[in-house]
C-alpha atoms as a PDB file:
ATOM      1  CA  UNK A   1     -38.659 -67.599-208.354  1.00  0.00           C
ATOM      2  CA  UNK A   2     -37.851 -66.735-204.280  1.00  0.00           C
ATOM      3  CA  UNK A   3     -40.386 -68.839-203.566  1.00  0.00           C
ATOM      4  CA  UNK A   4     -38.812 -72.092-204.673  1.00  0.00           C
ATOM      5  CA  UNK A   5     -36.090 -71.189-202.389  1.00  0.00           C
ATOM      6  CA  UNK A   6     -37.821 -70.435-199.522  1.00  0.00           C
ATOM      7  CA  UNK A   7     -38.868 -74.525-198.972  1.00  0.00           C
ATOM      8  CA  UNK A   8     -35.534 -75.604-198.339  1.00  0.00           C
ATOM      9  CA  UNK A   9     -34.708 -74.425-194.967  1.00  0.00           C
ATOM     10  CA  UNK A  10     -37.962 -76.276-193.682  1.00  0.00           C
ATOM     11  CA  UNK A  11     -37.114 -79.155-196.042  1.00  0.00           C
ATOM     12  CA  UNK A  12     -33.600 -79.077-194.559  1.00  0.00           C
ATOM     13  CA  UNK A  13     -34.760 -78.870-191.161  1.00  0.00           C
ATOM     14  CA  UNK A  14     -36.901 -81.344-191.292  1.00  0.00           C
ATOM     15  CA  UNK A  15     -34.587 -83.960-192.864  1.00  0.00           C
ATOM     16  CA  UNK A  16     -31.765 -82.914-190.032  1.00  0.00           C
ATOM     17  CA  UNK A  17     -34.247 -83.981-187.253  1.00  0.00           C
ATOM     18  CA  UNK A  18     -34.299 -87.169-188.976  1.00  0.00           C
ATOM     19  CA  UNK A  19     -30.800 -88.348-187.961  1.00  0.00           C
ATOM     20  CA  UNK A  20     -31.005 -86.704-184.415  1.00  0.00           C
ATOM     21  CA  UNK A  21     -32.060 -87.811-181.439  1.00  0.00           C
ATOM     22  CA  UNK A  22     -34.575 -85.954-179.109  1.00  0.00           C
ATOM     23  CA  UNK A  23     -31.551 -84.368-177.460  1.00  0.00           C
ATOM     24  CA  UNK A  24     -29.527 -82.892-180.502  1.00  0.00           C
ATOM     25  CA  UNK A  25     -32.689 -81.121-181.786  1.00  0.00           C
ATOM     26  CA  UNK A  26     -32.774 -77.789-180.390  1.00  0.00           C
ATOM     27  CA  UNK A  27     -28.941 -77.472-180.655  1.00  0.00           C
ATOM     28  CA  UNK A  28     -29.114 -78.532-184.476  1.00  0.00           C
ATOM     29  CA  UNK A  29     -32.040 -75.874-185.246  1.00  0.00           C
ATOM     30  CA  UNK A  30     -30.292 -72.729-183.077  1.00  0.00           C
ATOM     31  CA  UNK A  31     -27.642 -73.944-185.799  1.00  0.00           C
ATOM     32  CA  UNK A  32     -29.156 -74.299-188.999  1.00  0.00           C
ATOM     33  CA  UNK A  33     -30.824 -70.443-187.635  1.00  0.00           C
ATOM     34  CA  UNK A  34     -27.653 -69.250-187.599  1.00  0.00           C
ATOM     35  CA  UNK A  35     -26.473 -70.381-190.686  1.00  0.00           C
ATOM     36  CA  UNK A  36     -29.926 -69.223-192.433  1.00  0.00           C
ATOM     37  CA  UNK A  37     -29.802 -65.598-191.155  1.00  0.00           C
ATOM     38  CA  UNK A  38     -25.677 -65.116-192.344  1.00  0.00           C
ATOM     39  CA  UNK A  39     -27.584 -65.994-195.750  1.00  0.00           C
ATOM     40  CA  UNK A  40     -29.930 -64.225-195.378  1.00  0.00           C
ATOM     41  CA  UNK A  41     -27.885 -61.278-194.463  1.00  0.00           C
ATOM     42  CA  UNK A  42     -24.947 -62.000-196.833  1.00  0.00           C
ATOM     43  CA  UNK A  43     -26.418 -63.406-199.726  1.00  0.00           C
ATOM     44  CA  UNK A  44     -28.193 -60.190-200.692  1.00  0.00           C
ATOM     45  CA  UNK A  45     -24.836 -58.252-200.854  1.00  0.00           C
ATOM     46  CA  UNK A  46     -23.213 -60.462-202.734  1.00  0.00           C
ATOM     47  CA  UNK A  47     -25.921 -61.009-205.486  1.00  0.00           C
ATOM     48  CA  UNK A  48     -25.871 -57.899-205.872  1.00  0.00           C
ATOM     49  CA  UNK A  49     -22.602 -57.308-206.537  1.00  0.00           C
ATOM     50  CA  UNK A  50     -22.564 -60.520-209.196  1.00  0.00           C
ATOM     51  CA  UNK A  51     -25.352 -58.292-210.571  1.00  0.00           C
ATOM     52  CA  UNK A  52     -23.424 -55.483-210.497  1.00  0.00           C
ATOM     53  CA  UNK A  53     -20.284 -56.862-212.451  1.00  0.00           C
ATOM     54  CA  UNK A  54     -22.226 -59.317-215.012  1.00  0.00           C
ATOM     55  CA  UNK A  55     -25.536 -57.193-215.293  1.00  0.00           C
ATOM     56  CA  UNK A  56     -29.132 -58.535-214.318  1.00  0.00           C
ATOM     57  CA  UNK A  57     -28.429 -62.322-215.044  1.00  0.00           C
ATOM     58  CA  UNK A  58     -26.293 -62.097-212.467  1.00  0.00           C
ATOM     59  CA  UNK A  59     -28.804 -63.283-210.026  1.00  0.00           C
ATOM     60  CA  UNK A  60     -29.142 -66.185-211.577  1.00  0.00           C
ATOM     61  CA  UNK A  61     -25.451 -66.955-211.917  1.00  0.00           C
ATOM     62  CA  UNK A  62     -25.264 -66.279-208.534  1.00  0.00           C
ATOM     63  CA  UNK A  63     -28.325 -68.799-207.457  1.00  0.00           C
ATOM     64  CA  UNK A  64     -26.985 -71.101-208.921  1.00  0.00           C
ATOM     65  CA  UNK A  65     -23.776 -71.196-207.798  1.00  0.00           C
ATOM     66  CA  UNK A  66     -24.843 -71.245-204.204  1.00  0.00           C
ATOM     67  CA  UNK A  67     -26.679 -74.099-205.160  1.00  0.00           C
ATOM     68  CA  UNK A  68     -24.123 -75.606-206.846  1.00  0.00           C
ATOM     69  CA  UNK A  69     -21.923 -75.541-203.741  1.00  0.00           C
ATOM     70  CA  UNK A  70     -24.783 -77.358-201.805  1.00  0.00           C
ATOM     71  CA  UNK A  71     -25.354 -80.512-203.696  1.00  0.00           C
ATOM     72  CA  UNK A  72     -21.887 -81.833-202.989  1.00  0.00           C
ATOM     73  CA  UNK A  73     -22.390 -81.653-199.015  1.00  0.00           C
ATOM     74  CA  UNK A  74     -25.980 -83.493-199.698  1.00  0.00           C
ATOM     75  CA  UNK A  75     -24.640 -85.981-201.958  1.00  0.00           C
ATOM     76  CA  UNK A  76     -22.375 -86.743-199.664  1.00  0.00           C
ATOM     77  CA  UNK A  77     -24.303 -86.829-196.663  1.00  0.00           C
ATOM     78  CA  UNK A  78     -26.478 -89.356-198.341  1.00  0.00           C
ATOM     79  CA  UNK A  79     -23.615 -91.713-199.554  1.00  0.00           C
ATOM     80  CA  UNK A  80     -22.040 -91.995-196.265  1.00  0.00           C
ATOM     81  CA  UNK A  81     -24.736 -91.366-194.004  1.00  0.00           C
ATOM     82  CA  UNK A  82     -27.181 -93.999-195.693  1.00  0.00           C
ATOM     83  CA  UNK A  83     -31.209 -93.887-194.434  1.00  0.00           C
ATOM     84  CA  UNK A  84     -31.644 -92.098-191.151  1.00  0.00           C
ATOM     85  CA  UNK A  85     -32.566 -94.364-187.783  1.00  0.00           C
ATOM     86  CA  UNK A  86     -35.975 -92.775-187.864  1.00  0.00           C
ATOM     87  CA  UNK A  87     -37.105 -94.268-191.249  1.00  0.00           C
ATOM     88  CA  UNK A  88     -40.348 -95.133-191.398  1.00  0.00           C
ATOM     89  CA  UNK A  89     -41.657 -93.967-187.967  1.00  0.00           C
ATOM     90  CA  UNK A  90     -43.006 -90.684-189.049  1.00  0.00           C
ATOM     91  CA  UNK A  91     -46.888 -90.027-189.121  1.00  0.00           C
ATOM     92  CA  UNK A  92     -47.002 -90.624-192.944  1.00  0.00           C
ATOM     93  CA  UNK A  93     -45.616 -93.874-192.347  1.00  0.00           C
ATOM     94  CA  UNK A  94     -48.491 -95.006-190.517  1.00  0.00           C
ATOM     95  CA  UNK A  95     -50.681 -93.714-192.588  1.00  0.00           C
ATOM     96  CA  UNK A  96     -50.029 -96.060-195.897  1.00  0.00           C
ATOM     97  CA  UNK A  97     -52.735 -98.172-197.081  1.00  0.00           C
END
């Protein structure tokens, strides 16, 4: 079940660097590290306090509310921020048949 979770800070890195130049890169990960370890050292307390209060479930009421709160920011990201300037430049790209 962790597991699943585990893949999106790589998946979110990785789609960051997409929309940032060479420059912005380093600044953007020391970032998104920062905002991964406050998770990381947060989100256990607070699951288990929504465990706590609601029982075992809990975790799973609270998983999913964090992830609730995240698909607004990506939906929106996508709407206004369209493909990124690096589309299609990446090693898969070259690799299509």
């Amino acid at each position: 079940y962790g597991g699943i979770n585990f893949a999106l800070y790589p998946l979110a890195l990785a789609h960051t660097n997409d929309y940032l130049s060479a420059e912005q890169v380093v600044p953007a990960a020391a970032g998104m590290i920062l905002a991964y370890s406050l998770g990381a050292s947060i989100g256990p307390f607070l699951a288990g306090q929504t465990m706590a209060t609601v029982g075992p479930e809990g975790l799973f009421i609270y998983t999913a509310a964090v992830m609730h709160c995240s698909v607004p920011s990506r939906c929106c990201a996508q709407f206004y921020g369209g493909r990124s300037p690096n589309h299609g430049r990446g090693v898969l790209s070259r690799c299509r048949a």
